[in-house]
C-alpha atoms as a PDB file:
ATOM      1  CA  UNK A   1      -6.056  -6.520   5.859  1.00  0.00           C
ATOM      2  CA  UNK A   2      -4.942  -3.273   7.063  1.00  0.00           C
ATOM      3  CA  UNK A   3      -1.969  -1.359   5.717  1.00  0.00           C
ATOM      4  CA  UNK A   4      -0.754   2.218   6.500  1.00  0.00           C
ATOM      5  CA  UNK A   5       0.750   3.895   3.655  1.00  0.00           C
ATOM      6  CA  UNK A   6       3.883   6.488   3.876  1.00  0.00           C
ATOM      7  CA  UNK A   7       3.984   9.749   1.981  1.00  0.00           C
ATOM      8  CA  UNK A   8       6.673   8.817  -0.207  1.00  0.00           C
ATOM      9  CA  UNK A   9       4.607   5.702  -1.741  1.00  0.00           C
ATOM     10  CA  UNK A  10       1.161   7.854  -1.713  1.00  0.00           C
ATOM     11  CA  UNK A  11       3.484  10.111  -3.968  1.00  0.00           C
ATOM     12  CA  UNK A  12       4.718   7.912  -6.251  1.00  0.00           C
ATOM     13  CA  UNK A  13       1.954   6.593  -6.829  1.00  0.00           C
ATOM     14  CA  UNK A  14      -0.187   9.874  -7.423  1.00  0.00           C
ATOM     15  CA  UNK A  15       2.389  11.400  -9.863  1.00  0.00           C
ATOM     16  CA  UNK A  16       4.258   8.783 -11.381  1.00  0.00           C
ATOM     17  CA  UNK A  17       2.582   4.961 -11.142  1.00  0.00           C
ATOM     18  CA  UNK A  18       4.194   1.526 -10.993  1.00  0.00           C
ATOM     19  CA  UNK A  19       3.611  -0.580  -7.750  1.00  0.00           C
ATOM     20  CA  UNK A  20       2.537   2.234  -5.473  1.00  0.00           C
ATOM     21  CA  UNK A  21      -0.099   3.126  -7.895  1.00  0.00           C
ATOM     22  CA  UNK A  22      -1.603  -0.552  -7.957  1.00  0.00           C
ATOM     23  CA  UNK A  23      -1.312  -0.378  -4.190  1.00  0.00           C
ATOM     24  CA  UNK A  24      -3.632   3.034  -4.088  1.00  0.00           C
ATOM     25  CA  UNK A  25      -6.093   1.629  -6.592  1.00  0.00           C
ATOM     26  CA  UNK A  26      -6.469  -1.669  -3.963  1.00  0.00           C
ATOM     27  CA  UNK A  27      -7.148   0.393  -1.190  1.00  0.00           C
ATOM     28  CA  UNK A  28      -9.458   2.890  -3.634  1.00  0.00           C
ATOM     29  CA  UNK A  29     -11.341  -0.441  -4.898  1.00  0.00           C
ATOM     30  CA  UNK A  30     -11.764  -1.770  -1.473  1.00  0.00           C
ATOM     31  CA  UNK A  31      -9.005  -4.601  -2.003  1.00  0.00           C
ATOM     32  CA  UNK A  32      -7.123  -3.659   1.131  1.00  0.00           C
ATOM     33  CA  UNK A  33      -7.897  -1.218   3.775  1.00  0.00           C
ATOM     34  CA  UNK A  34      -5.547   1.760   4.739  1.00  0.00           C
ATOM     35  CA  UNK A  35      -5.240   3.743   8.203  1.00  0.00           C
ATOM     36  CA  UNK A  36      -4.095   7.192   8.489  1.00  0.00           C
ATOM     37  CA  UNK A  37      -4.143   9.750  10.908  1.00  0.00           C
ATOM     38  CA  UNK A  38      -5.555  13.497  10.764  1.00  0.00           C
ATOM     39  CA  UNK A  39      -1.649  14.286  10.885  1.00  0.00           C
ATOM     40  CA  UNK A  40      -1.033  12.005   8.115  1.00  0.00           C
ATOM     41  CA  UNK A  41      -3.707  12.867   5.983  1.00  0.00           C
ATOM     42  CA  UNK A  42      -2.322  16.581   6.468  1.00  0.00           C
ATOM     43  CA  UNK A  43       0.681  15.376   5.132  1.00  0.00           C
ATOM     44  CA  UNK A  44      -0.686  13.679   1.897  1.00  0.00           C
ATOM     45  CA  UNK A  45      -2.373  16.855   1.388  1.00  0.00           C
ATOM     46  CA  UNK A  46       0.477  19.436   2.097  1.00  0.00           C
ATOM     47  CA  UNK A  47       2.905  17.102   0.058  1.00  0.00           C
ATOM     48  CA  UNK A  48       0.742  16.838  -2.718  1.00  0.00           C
ATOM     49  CA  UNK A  49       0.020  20.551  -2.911  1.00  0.00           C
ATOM     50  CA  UNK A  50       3.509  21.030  -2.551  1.00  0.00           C
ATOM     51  CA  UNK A  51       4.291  18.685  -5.857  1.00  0.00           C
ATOM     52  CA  UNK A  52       1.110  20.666  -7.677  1.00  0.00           C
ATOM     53  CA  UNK A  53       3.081  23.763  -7.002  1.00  0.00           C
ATOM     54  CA  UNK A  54       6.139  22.571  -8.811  1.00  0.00           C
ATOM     55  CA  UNK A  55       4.208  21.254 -11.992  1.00  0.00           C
ATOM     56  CA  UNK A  56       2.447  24.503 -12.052  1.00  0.00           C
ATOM     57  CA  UNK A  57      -0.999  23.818 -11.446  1.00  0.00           C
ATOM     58  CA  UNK A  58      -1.633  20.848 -13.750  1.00  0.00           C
ATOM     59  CA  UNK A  59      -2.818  18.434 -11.821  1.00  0.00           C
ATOM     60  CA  UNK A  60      -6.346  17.782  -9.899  1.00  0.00           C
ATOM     61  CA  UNK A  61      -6.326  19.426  -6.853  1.00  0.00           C
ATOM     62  CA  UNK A  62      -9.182  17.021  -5.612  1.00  0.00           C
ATOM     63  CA  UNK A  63      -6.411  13.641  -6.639  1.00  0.00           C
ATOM     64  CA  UNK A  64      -6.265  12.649  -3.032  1.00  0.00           C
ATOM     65  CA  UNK A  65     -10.659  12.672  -2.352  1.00  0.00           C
ATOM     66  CA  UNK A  66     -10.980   8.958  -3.819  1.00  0.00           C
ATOM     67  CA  UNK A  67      -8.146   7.342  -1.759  1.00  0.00           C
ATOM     68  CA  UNK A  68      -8.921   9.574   1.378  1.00  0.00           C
ATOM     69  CA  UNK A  69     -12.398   8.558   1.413  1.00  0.00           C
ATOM     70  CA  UNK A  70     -11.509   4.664   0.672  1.00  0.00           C
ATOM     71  CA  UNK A  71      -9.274   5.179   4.008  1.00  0.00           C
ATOM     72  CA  UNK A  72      -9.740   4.413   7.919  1.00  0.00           C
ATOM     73  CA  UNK A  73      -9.245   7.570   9.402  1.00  0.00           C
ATOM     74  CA  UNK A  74      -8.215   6.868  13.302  1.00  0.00           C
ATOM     75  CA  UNK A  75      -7.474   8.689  16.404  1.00  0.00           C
ATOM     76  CA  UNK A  76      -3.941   8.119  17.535  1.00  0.00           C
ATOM     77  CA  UNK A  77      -3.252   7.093  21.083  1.00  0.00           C
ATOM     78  CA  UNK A  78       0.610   5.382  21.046  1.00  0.00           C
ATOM     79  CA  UNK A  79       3.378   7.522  21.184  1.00  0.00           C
ATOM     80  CA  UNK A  80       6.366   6.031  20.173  1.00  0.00           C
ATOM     81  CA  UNK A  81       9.702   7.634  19.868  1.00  0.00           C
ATOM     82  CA  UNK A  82      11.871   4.409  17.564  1.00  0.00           C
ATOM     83  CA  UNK A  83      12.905   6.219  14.071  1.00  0.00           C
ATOM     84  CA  UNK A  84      15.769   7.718  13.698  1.00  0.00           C
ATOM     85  CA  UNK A  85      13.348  10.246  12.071  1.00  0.00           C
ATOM     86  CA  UNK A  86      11.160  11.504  14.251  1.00  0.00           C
ATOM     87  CA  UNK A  87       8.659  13.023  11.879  1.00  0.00           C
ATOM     88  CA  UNK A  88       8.260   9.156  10.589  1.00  0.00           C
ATOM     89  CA  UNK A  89       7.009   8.118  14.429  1.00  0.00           C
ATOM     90  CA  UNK A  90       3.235   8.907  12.818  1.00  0.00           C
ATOM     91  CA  UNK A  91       3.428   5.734  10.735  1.00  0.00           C
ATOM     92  CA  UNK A  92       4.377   3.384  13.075  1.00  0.00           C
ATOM     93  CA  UNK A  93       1.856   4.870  15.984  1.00  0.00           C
ATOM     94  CA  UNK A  94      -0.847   4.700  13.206  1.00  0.00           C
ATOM     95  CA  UNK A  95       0.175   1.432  12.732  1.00  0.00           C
ATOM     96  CA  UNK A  96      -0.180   0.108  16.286  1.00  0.00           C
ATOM     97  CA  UNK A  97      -3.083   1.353  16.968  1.00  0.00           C
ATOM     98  CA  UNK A  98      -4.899   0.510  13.649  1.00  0.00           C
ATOM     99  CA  UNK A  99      -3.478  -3.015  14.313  1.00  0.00           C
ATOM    100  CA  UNK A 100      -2.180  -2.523  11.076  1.00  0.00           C
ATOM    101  CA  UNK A 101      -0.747  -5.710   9.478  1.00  0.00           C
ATOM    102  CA  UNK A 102       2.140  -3.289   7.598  1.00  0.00           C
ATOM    103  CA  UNK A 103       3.765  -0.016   6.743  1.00  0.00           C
ATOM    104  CA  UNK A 104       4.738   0.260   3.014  1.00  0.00           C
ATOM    105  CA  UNK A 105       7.255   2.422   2.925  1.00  0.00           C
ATOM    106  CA  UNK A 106       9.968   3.371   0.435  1.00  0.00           C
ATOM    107  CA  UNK A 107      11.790   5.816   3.747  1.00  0.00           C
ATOM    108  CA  UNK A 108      15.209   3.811   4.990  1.00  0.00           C
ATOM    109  CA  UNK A 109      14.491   5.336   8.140  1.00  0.00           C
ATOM    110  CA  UNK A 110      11.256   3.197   8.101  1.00  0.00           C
ATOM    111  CA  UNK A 111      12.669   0.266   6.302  1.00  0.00           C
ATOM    112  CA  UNK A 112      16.005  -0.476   8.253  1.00  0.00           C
ATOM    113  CA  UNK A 113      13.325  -0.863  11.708  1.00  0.00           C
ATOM    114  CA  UNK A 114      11.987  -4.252   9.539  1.00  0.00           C
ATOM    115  CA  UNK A 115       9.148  -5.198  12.187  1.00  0.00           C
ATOM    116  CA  UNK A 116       7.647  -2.729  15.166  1.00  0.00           C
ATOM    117  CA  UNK A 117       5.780  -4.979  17.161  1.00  0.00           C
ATOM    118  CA  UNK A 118       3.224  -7.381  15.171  1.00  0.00           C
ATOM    119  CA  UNK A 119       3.654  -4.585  12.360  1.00  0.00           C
ATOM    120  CA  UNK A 120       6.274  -6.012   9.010  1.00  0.00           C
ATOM    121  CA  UNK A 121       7.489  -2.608   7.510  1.00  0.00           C
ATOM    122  CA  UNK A 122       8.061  -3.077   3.627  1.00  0.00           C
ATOM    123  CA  UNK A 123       8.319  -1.757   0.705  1.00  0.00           C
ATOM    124  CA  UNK A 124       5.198  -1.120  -2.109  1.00  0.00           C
ATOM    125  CA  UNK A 125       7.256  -3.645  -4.632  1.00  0.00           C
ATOM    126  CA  UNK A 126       7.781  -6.977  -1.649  1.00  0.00           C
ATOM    127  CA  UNK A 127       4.203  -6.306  -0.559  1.00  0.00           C
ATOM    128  CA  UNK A 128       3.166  -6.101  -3.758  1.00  0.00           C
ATOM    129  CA  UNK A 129       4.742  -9.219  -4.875  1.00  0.00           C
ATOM    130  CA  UNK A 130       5.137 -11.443  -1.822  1.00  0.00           C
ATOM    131  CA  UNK A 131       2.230 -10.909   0.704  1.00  0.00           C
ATOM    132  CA  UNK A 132      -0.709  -9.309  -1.456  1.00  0.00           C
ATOM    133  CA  UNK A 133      -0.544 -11.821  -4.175  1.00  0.00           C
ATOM    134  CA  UNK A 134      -0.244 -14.658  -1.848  1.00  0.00           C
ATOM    135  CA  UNK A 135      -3.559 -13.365  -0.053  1.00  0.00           C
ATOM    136  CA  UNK A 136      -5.428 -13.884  -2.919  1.00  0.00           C
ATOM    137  CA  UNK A 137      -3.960 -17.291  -4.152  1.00  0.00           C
ATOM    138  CA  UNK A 138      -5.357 -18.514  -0.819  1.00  0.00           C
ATOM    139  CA  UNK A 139      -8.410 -18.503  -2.075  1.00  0.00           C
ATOM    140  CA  UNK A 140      -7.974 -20.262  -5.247  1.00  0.00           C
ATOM    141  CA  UNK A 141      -7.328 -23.977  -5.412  1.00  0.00           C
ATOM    142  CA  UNK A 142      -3.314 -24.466  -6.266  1.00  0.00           C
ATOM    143  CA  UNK A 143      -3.843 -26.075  -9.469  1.00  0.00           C
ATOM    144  CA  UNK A 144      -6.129 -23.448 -11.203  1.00  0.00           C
ATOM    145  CA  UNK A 145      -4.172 -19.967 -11.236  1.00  0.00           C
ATOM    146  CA  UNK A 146      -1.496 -18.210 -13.456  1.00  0.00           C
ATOM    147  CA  UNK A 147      -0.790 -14.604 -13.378  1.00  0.00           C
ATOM    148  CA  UNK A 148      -1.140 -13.040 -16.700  1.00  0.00           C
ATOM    149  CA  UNK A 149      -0.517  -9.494 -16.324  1.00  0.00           C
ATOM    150  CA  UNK A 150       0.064  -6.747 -13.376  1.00  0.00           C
ATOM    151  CA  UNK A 151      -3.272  -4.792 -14.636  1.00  0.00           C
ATOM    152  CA  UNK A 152      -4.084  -0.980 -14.625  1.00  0.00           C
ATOM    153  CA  UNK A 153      -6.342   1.468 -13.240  1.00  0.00           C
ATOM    154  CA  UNK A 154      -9.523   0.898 -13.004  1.00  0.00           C
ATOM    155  CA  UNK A 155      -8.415  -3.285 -12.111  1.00  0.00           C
ATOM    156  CA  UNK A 156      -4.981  -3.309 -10.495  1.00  0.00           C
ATOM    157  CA  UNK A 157      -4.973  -7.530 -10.915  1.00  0.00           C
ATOM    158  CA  UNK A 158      -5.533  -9.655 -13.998  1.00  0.00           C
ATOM    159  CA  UNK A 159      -5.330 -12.981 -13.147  1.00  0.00           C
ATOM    160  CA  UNK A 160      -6.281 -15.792 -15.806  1.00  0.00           C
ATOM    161  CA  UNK A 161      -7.722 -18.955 -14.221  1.00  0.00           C
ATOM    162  CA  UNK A 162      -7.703 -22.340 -16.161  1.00  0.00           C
ATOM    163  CA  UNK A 163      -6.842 -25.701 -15.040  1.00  0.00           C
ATOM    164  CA  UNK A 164      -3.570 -27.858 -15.583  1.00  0.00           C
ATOM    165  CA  UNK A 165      -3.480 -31.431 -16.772  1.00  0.00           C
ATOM    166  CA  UNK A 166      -1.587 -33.475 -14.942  1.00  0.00           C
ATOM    167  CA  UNK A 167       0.028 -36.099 -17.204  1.00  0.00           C
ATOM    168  CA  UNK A 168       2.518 -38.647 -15.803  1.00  0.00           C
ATOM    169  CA  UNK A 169       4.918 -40.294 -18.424  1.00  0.00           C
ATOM    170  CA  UNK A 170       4.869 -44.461 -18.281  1.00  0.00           C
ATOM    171  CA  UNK A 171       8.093 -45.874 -19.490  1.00  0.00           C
END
């Protein structure tokens, strides 16, 4: 599956964790695959430099090689002109012509546009919770998975697998 991934959750994720962080440890680990754009990348970088700035130097300055490397880098050939924010247009022309499957987004000016052609713009938490986790129940048998726990790092998924008992109560 192919995803393209706005600044705002590649920040949140880098700095502070929660779902955007389990989203850039799935594309890191191979789980899902993410397109970006030389403009985009640019972004990441000049965004994450910028936030480096403010902490004073504390962080990695080589935090973005993993995920960059883990990510389809693509030539853009779409021009669209749909967001009410024209500096978000990048996303949803990487999108198109990645034949993305979603932009996860946490940007209203991304959100409120809900679908761009065969592309479902969302946000880290609903892809999180309703379309990556249903991916990977299809390929377990109904009866045999629970989640246990949203994991961490190094395995962004925990899932426990045992089967139920079906017992039906004669009267």
């Amino acid at each position: 599956m192919r995803i393209v991934i706005d600044t705002n959750v590649l920040i949140s994720g880098v700095f502070f964790g929660g779902f955007p962080r389990k989203i850039l440890s799935a594309v890191v680990g191979q789980k899902i695959t993410a397109c970006a754009t030389a403009e985009i990348i640019n972004e990441y970088e000049d965004i994450v430099q910028e936030m480096i700035n403010r902490k004073q130097g504390h962080i990695n300055r080589t935090i973005l090689s993993p995920l960059i490397k883990a990510m389809e880098i693509i030539e853009p050939v779409t021009h669209v002109e749909i967001c009410r924010d024209p500096d978000d247009n990048k996303f949803l022309e990487c999108a198109k012509d990645s034949h993305a499957l979603y932009i996860i987004s946490g940007d209203k000016d991304l959100l409120i546009i809900e679908k761009f052609e065969n592309v479902q713009i969302v946000t880290e938490k609903d892809f999180l919770r309703k379309i990556f986790f249903g991916i990977i129940f299809l390929f377990l048998p109904p009866f045999f998975y629970t989640i246990c726990q949203i994991g961490n790092e190094k395995m962004p998924f925990k899932i426990k697998v045992f089967s139920h008992s079906i017992r039906s109560s004669e009267s």
